[in-house]
Structures are given as structure tokens and as C-alpha cells.
Protein backbone atom coordinates (compact mmCIF):
# COMPACT_ATOMS: atom_id res chain seq x y z
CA UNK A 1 29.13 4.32 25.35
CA UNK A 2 32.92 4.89 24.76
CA UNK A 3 33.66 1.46 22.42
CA UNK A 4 30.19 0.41 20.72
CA UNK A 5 30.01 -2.77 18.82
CA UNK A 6 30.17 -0.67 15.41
CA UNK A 7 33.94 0.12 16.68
CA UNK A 8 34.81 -3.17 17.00
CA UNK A 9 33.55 -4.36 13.68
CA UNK A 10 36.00 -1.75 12.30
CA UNK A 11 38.59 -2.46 14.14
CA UNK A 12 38.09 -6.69 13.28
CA UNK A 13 38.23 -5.13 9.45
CA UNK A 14 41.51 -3.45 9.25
CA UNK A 15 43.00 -6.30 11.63
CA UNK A 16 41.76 -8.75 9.15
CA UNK A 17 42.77 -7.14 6.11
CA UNK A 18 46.07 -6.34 7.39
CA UNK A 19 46.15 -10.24 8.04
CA UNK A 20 45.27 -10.64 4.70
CA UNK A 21 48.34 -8.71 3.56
CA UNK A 22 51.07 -12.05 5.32
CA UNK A 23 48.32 -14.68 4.08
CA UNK A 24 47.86 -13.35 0.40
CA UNK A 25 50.84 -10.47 -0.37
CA UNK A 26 50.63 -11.96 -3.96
CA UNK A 27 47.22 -10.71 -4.12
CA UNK A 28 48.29 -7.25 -2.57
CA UNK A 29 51.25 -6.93 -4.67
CA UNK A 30 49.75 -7.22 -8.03
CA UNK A 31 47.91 -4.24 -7.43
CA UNK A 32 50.54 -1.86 -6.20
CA UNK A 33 51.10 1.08 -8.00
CA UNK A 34 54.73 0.50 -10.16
CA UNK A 35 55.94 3.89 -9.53
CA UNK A 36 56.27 2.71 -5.73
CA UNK A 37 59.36 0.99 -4.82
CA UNK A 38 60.14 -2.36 -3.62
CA UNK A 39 56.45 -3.35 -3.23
CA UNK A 40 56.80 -6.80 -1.05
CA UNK A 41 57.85 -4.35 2.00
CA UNK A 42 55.30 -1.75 1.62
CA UNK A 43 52.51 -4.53 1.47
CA UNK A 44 53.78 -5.75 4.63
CA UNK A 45 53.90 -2.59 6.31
CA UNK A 46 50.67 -1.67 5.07
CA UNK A 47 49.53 -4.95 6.82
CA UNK A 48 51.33 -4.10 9.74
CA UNK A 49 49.58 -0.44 9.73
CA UNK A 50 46.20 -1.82 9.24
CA UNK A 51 46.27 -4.35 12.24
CA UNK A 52 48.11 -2.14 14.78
CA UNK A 53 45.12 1.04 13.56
CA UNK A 54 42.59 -1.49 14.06
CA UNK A 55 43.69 -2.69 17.80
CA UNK A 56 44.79 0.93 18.42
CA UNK A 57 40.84 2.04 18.28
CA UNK A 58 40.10 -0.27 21.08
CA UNK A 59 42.32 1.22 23.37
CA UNK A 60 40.71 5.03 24.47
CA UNK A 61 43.86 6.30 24.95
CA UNK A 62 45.45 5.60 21.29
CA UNK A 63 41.68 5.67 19.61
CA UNK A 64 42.03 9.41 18.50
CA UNK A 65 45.96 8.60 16.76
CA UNK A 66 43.82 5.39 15.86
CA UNK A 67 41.38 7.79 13.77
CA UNK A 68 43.56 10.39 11.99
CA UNK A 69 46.09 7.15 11.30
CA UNK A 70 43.10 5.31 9.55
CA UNK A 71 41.75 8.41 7.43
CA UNK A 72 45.95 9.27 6.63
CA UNK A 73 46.31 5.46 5.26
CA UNK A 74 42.83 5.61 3.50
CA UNK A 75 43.88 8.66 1.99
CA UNK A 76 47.11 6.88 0.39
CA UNK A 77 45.22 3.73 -0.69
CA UNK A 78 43.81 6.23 -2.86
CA UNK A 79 46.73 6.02 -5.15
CA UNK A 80 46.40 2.13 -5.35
CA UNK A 81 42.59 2.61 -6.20
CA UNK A 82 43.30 5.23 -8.88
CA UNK A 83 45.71 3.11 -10.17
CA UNK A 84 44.02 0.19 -11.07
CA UNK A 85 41.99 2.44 -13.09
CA UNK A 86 44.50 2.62 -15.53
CA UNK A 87 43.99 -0.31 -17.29
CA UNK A 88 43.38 -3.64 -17.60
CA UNK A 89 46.69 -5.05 -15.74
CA UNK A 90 46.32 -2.96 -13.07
CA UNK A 91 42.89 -3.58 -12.19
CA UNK A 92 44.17 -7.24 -11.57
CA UNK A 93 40.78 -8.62 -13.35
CA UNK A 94 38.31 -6.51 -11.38
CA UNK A 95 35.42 -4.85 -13.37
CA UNK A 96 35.67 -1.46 -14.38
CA UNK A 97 32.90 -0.51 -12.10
CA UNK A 98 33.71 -1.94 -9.03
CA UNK A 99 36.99 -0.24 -9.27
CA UNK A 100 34.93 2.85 -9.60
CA UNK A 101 32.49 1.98 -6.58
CA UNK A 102 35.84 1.87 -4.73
CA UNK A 103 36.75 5.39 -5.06
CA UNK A 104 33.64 6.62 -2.91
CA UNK A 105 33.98 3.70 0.02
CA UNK A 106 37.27 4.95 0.88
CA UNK A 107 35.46 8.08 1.59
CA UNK A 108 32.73 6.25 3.55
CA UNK A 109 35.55 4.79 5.06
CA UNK A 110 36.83 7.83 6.12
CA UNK A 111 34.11 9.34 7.54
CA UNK A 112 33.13 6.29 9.20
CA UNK A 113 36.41 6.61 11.06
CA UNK A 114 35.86 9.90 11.74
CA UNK A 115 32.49 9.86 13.21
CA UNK A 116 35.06 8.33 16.35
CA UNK A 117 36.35 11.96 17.25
């Protein structure tokens, strides 16, 4: 089976969180990293980069760029997820330990992605 269901469902996730990023960029914004500039734009194009990854993986031709594109973005999300570690106003009110629990899904994440190669 080229597409199963389990590559849709990924692909619905990062088009609806990259949604997420026009409907809510307050929410988004509050937990960018303040070393990064001008953070309005990158939450947009970080919105923009989830939902074109996520239709990309239904389309076999772009659904290996799809892949490597999703694991290079997870990779830099990193940064926001470390940095809400480091303290309370950057973890935007989020427990301590769910901000930990984080840091190994985007790994799962990655893999998941991968297991599309």
C-alpha cells in the first residue's frame, strides 16, 4: 500500500497544526525562543511549512522531500522545546514535565516520519 491511513493521519496533523499557527499565532508566539528574530513571521512560516509537509506526503512524488522536510523542521522545533525549559515564562504555563515528555515525541515524531522512506 503506497498511502496507508496512518499517512494520512500525519499528514491531517501537521496541516492542522500549521492551521493552528493563522488561528492562534498568540499562542505560538509566546513560546518562541527570544534569541529568534521577528517572531510573528517565523510562526507563520512555520505554519506555512507544516501544512504544505503535511499535503506534500500525500503526493508520491514530493512524499520523500515530504519526509526529510518533516524530520529537518522537527529537528528545529527542538530549540523551541528546549527553550521553554528555561523557566517559568517560557514554558508559557505548561508543567515542567510535560515540557520534558516533549523532548522524546519529537523523536517519535521523527522516526514516525521516517518509517515513510
Amino acid at each position: 500500500m503506497n498511502n496507508p491511513w496512518h499517512l494520512h493521519l500525519m499528514a491531517a496533523i501537521y496541516v492542522f497544526a500549521g492551521i493552528m499557527h493563522f488561528i492562534k499565532p498568540k499562542m505560538y508566539m509566546r513560546i518562541m525562543p527570544r534569541y529568534l528574530p521577528n517572531h510573528k513571521l517565523l510562526v507563520l512560516l512555520s505554519g506555512i511549512a507544516e501544512i504544505a509537509l503535511g499535503i506534500a506526503l500525500c503526493i508520491p512524488v514530493l512524499k520523500t522531500s515530504a519526509v526529510y522536510g518533516i524530520i529537518a523542521m522537527l529537528i528545529v522545533f527542538l530549540l523551541v522545546h528546549f527553550y521553554m525549559l528555561s523557566g517559568e515564562k517560557a514554558s508559557a504555563g505548561i508543567p515542567k514535565w510535560i515540557l520534558i515528555l516533549r523532548i522524546p515525541l519529537q523523536f517519535v515524531l521523527m522516526y514516525w516520519a521516517w518509517s515513510y522512506l
